[in-house]
C-alpha atoms as a PDB file:
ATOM      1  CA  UNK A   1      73.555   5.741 222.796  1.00  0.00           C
ATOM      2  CA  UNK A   2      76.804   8.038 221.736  1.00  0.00           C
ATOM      3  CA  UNK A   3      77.498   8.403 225.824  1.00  0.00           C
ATOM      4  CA  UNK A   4      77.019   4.891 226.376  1.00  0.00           C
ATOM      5  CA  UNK A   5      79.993   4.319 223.754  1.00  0.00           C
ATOM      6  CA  UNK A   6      81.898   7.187 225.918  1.00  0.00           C
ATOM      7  CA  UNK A   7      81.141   5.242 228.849  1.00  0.00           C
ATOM      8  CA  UNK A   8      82.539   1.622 227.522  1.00  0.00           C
ATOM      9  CA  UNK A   9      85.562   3.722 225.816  1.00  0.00           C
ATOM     10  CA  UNK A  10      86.482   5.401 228.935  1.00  0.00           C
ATOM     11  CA  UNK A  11      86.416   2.287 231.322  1.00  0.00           C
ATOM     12  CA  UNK A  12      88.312   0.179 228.631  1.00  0.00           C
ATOM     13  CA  UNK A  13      91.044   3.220 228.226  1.00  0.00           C
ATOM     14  CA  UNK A  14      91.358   3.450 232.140  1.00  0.00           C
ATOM     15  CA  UNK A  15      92.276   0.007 232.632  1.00  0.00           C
ATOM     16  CA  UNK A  16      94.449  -0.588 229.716  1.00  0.00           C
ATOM     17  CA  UNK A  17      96.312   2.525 230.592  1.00  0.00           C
ATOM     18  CA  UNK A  18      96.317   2.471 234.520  1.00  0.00           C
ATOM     19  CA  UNK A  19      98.149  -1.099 233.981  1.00  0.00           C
ATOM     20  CA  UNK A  20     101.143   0.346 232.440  1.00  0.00           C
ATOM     21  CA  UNK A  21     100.868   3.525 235.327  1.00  0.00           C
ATOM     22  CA  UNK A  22      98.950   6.089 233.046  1.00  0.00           C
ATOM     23  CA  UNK A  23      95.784   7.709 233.604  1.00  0.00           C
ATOM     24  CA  UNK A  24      93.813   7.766 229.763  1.00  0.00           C
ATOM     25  CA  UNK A  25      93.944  11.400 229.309  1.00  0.00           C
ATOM     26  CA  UNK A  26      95.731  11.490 225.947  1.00  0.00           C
ATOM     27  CA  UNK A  27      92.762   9.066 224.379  1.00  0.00           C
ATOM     28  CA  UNK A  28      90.006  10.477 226.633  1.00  0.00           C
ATOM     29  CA  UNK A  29      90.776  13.509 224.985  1.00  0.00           C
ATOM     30  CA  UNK A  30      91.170  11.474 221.282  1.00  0.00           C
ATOM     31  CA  UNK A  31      87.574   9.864 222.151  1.00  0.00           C
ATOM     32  CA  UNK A  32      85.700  12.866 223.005  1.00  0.00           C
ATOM     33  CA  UNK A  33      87.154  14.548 219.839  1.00  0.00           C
ATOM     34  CA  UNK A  34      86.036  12.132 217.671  1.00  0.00           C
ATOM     35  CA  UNK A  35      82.447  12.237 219.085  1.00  0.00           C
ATOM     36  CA  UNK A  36      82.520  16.209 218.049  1.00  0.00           C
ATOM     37  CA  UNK A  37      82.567  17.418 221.951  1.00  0.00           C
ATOM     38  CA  UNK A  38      83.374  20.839 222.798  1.00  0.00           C
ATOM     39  CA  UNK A  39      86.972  21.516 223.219  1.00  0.00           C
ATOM     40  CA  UNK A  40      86.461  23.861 226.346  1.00  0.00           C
ATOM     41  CA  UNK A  41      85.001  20.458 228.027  1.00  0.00           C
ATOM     42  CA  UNK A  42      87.194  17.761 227.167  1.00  0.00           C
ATOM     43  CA  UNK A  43      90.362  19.470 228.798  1.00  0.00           C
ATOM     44  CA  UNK A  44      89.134  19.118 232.485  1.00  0.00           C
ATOM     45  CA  UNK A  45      86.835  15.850 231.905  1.00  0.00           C
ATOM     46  CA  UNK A  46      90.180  14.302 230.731  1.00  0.00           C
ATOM     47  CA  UNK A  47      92.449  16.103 233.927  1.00  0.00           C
ATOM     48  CA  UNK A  48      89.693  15.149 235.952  1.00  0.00           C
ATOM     49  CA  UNK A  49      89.547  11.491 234.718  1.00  0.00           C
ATOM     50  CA  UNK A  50      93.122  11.072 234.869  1.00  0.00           C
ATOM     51  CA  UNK A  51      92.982  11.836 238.796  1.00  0.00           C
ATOM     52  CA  UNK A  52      90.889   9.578 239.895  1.00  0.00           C
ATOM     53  CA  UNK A  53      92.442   6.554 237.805  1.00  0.00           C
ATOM     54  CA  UNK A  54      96.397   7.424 239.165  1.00  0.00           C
ATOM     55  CA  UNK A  55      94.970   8.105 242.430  1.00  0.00           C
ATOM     56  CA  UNK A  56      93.664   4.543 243.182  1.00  0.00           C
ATOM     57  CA  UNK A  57      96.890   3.605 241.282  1.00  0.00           C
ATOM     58  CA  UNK A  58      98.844   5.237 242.811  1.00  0.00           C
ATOM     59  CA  UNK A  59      97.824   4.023 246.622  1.00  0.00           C
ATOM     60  CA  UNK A  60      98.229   0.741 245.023  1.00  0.00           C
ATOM     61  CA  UNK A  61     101.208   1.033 243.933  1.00  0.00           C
ATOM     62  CA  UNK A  62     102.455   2.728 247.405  1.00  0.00           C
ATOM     63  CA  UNK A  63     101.074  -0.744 249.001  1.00  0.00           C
ATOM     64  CA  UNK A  64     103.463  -2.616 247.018  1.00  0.00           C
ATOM     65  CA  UNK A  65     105.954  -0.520 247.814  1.00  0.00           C
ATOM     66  CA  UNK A  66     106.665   0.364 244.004  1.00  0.00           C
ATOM     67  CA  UNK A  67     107.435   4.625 244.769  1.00  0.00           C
ATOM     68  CA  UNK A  68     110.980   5.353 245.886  1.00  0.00           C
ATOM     69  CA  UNK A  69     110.374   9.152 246.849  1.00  0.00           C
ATOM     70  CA  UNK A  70     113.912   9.620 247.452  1.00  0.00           C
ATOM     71  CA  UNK A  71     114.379   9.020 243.681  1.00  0.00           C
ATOM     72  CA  UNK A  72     111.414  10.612 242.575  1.00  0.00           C
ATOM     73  CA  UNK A  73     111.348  13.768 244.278  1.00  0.00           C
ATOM     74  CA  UNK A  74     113.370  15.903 241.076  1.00  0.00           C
ATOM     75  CA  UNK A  75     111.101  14.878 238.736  1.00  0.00           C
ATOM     76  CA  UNK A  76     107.936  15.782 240.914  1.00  0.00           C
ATOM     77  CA  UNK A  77     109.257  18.671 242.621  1.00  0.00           C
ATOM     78  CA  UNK A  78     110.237  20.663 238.817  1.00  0.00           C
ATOM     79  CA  UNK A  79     107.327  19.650 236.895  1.00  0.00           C
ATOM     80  CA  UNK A  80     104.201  20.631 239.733  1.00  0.00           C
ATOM     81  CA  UNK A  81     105.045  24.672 238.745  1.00  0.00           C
ATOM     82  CA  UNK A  82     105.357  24.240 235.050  1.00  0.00           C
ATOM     83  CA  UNK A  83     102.450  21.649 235.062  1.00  0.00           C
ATOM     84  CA  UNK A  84     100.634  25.094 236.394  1.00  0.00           C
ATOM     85  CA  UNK A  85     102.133  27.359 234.107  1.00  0.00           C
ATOM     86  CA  UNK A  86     101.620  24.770 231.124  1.00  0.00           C
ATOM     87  CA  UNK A  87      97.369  24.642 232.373  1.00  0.00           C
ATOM     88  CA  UNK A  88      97.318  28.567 232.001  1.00  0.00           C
ATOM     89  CA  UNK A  89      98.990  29.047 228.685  1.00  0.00           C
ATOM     90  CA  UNK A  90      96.674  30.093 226.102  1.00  0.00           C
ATOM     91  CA  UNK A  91      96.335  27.656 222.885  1.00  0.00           C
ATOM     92  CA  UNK A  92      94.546  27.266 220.024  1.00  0.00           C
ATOM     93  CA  UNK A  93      92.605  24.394 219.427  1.00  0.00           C
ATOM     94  CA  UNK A  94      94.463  23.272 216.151  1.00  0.00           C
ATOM     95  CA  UNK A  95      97.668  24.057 218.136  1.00  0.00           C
ATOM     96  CA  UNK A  96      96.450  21.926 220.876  1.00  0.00           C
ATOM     97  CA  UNK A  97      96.027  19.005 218.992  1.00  0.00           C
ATOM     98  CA  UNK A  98      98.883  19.218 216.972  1.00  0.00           C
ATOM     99  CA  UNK A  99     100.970  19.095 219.921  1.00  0.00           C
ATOM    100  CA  UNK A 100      99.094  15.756 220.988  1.00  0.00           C
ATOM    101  CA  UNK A 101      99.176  14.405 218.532  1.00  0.00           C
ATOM    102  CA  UNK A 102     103.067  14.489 217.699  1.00  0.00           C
ATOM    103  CA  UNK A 103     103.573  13.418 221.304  1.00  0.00           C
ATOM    104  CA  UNK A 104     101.526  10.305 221.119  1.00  0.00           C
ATOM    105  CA  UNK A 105     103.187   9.418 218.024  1.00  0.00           C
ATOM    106  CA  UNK A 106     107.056  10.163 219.038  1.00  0.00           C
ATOM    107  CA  UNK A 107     105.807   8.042 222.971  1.00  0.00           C
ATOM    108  CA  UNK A 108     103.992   4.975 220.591  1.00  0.00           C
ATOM    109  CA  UNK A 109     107.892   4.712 219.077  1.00  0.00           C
ATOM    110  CA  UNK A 110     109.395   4.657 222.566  1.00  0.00           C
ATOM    111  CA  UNK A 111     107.002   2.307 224.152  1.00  0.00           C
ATOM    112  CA  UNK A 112     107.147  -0.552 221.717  1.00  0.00           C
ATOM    113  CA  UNK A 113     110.715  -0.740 222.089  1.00  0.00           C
ATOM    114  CA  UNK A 114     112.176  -3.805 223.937  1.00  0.00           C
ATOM    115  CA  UNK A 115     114.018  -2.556 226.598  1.00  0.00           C
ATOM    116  CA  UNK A 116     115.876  -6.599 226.888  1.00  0.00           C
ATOM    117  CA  UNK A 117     117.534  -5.781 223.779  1.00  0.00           C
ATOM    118  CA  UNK A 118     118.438  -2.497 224.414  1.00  0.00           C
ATOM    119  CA  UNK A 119     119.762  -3.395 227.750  1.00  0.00           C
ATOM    120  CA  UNK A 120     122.789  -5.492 226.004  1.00  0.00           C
ATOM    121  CA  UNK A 121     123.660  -2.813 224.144  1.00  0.00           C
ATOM    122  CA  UNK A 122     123.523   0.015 226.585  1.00  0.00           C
ATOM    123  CA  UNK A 123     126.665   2.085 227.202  1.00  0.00           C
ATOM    124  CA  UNK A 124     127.663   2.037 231.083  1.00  0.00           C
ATOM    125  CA  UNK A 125     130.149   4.342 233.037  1.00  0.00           C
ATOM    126  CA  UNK A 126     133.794   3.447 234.098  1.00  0.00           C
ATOM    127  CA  UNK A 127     132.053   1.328 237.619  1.00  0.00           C
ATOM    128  CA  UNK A 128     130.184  -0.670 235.310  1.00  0.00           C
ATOM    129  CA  UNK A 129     126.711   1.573 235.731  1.00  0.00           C
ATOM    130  CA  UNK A 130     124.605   1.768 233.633  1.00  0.00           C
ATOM    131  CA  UNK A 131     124.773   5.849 231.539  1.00  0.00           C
ATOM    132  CA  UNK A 132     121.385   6.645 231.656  1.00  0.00           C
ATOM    133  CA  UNK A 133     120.706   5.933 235.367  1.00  0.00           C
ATOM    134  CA  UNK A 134     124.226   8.048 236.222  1.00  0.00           C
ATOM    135  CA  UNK A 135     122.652  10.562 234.094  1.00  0.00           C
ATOM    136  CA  UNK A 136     119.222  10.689 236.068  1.00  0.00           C
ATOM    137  CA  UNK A 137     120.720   9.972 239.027  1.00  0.00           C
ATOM    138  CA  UNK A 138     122.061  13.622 239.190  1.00  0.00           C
ATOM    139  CA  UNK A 139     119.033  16.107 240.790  1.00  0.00           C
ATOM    140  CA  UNK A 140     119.612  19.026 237.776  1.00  0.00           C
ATOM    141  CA  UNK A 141     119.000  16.065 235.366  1.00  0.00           C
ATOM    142  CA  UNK A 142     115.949  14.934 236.917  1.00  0.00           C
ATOM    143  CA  UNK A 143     114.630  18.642 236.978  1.00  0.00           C
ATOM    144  CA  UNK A 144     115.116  19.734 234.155  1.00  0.00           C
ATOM    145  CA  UNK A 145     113.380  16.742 232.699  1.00  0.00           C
ATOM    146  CA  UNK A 146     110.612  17.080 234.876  1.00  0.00           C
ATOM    147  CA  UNK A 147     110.144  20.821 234.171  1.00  0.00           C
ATOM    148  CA  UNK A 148     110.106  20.067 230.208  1.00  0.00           C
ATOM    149  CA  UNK A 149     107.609  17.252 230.669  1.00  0.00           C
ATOM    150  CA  UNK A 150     105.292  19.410 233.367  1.00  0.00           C
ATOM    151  CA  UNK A 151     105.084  22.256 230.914  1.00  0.00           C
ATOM    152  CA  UNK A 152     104.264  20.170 227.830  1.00  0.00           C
ATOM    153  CA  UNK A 153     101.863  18.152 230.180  1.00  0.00           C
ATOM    154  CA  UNK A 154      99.979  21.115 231.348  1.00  0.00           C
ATOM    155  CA  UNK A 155      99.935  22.567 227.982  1.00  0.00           C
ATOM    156  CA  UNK A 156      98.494  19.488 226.120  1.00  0.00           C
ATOM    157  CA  UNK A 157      96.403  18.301 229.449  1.00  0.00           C
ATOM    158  CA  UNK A 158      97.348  14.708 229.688  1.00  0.00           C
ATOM    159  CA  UNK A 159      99.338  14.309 233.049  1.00  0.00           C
ATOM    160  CA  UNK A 160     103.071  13.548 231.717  1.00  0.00           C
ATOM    161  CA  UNK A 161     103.275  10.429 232.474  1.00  0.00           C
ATOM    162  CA  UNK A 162     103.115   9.217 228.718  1.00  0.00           C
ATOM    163  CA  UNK A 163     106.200  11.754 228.290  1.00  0.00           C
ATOM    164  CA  UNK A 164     108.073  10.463 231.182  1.00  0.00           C
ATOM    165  CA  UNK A 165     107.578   6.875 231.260  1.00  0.00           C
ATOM    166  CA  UNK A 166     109.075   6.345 227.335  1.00  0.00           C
ATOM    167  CA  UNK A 167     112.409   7.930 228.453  1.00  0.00           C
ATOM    168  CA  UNK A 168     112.914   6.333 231.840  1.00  0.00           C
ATOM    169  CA  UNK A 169     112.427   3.323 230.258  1.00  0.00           C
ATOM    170  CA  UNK A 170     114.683   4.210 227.358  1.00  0.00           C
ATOM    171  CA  UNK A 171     117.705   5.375 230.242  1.00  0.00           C
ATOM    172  CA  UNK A 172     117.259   2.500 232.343  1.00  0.00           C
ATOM    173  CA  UNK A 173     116.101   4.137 235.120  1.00  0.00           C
ATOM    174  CA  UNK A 174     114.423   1.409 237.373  1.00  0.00           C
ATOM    175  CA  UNK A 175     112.750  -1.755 236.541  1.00  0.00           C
ATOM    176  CA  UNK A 176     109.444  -1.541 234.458  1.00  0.00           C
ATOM    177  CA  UNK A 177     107.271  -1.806 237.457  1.00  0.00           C
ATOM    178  CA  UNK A 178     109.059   0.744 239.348  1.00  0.00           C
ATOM    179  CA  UNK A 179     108.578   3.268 236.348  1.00  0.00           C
ATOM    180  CA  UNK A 180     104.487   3.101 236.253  1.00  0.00           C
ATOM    181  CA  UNK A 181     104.236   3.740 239.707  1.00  0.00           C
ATOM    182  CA  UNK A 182     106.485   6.800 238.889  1.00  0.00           C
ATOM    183  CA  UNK A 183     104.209   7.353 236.073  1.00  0.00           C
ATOM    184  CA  UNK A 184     100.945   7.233 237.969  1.00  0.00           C
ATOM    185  CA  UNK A 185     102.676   9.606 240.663  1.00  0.00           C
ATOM    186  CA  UNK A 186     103.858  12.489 238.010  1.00  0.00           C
ATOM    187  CA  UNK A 187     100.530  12.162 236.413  1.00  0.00           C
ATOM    188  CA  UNK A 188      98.477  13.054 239.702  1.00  0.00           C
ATOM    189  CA  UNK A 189     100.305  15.365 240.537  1.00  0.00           C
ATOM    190  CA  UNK A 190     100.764  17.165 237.208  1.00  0.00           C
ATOM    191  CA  UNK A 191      97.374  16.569 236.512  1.00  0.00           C
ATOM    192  CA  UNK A 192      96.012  18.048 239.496  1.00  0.00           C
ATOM    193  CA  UNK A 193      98.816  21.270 238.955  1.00  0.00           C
ATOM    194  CA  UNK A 194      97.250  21.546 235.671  1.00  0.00           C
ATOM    195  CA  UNK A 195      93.687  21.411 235.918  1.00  0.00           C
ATOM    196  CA  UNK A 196      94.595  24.437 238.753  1.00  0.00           C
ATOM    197  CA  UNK A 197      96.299  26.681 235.914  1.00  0.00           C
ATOM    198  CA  UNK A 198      93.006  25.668 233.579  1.00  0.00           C
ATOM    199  CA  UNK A 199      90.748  26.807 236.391  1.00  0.00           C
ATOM    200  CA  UNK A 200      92.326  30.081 236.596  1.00  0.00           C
ATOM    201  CA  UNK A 201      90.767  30.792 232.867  1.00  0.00           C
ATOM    202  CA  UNK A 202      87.194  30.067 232.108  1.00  0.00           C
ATOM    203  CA  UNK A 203      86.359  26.692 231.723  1.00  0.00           C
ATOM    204  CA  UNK A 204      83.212  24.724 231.182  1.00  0.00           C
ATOM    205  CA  UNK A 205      82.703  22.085 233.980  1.00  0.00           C
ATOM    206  CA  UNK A 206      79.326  19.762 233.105  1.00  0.00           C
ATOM    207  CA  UNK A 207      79.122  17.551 236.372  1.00  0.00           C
ATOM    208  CA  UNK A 208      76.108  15.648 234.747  1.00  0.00           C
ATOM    209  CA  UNK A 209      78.374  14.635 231.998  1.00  0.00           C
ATOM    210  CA  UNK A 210      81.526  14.465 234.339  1.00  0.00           C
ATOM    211  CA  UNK A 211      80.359  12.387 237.273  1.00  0.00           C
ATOM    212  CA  UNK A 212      79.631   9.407 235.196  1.00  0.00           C
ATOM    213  CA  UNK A 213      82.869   9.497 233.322  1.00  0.00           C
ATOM    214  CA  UNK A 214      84.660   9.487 236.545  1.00  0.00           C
ATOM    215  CA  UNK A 215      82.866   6.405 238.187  1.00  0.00           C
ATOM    216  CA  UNK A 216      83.357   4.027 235.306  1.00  0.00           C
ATOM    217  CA  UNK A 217      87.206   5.089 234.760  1.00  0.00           C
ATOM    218  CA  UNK A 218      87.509   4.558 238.672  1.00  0.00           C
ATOM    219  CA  UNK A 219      86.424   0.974 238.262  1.00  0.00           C
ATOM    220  CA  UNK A 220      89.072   0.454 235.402  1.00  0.00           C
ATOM    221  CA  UNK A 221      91.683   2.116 237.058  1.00  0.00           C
ATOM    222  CA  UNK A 222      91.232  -0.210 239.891  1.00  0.00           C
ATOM    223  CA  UNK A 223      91.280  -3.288 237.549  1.00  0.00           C
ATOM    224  CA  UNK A 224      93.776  -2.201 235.716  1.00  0.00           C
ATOM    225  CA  UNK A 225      96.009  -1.256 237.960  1.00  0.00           C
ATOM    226  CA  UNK A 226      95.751  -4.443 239.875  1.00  0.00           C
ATOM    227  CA  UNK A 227      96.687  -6.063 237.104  1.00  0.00           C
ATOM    228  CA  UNK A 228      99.785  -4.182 235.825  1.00  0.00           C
ATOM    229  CA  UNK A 229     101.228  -4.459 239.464  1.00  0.00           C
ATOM    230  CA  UNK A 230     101.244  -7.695 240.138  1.00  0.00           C
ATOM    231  CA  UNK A 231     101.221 -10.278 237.396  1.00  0.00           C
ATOM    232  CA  UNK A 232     100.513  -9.307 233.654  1.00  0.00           C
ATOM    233  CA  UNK A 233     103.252  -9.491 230.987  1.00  0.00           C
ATOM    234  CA  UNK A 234     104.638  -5.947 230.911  1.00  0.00           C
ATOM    235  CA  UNK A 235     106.166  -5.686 227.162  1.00  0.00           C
ATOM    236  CA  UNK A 236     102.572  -7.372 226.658  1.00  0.00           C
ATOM    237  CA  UNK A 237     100.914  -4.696 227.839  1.00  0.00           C
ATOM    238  CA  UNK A 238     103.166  -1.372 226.676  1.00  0.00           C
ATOM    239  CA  UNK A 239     103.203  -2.528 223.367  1.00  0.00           C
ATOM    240  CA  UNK A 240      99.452  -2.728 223.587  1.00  0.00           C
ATOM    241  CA  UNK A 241      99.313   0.742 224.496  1.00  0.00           C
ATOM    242  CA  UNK A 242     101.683   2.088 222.234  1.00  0.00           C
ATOM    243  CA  UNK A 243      99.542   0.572 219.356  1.00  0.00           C
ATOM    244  CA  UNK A 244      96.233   2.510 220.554  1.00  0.00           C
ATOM    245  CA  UNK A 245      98.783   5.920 221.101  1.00  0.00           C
ATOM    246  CA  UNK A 246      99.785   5.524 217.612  1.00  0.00           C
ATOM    247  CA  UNK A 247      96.468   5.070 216.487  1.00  0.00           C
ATOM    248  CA  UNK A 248      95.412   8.055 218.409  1.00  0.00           C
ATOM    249  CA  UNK A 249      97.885  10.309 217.362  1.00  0.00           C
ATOM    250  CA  UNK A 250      97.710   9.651 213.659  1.00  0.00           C
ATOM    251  CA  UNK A 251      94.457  10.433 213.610  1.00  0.00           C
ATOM    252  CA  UNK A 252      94.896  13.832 215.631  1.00  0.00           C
ATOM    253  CA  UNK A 253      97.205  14.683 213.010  1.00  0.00           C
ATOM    254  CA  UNK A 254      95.150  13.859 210.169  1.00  0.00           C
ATOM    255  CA  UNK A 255      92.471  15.245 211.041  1.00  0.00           C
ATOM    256  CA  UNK A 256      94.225  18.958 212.338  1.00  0.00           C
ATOM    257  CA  UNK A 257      97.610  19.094 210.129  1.00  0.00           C
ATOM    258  CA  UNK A 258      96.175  20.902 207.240  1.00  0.00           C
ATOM    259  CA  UNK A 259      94.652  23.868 209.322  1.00  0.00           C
ATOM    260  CA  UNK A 260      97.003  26.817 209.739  1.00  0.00           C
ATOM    261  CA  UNK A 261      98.373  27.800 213.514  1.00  0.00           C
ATOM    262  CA  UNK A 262      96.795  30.771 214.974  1.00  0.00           C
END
């Protein structure tokens, strides 16, 4: 019964999160804790999860011609190696979820934002751009964001993409559309650089309990990503998912503050 409940979580997570350009690894990874599974299995069921959801996203998103590579390429290019790096660092368990669960709470706060209102009052450069895009806009910007983000990513095992998506929306970067695809992008590839680094330690990798994960988050990946391209409300639907983040990451925290690090 308990991994029919995983299976209805999962699909429900993938297409909630693949609408906004996310792949579900941050509340995989909440869901499986809170059903008492072993910590050495959620890590790649979560990487592995988040793959296949941003990978159908993704090629959606390519169709609609949503992923300006040319743009992108800082952000991808810096945070692949430290995604890797970030998979092979050793962490506790309390540490690990003490870093997730500070991140979900600090993205919930950027993603409910309104980015309409902040748009009026958004400082701009002497020909009128916007400051946050002339700040991205420079390569050493965009890798040295990327590189923070891929280490974190590959250290807590969610993809980035929650990381990433928060502040490009917060600098103006591109229109909200334009940002998931990003988002679905950086998380493939970081999550794919980071379940590489895992693999290079000893991992445990349950295919009987895998395989089924990954079918029903493919189906709501495909949903949900369908839906997030083309026609649903997006403050609708980031403000939905900063709600379940917050959620997420309060309990984390409750749950792991009190134990020491080690």
């Amino acid at each position: 019964m308990e991994f029919y409940i995983l299976l209805i979580g999962f699909f429900v997570i993938a297409a909630i999160y693949s609408s906004v350009g996310f792949g579900g690894g941050s509340s995989y990874l909440a869901l499986m804790g809170v059903m008492g599974l072993a910590m050495g299995l959620m890590k790649p069921a979560a990487l592995l999860c988040n793959i296949v959801v941003v990978t159908g996203g993704t090629i959606i998103y390519c169709r609609e011609k949503l992923i300006d590579i040319k743009k992108s390429w800082p952000f991808l290019a810096a945070s692949v190696p430290m995604a890797f790096l970030g998979g092979q660092w050793p962490v506790s368990e309390d540490t690990f979820f003490r870093l997730l669960g500070v991140s979900l709470v600090v993205a919930s706060v950027l993603l409910w934002r309104d980015r309409k209102k902040e748009n009026r009052n958004h400082s701009v450069t002497e020909s009128g751009e916007p400051a946050g895009i002339a700040f991205l806009a420079k390569p050493v910007s965009g890798f040295a964001l990327g590189a923070g983000i891929g280490f974190l990513s590959g250290l807590v095992g969610i993809g980035g993409g929650i990381f990433l998506s928060p502040v490009l929306h917060l600098l103006r970067w591109d229109s909200a559309r334009k940002i998931s695809a990003l988002a679905s992008l950086f998380i493939l590839v970081n999550s794919v650089s980071g379940l590489a680094g895992l693999m290079t330690r000893t991992v445990q990798l349950d295919l009987r309990f895998i395989l089924p994960l990954l079918g029903v988050v493919f189906l709501g990946g495909q949903v949900g990503s369908r839906i997030g391209a083309r026609k649903f409300n997006i403050l609708y639907i980031r403000r939905i998912t900063a709600l379940l983040i917050f959620i997420a990451g309060v309990n984390i925290l409750r749950d792991h503050w009190t134990s020491p690090f080690v």
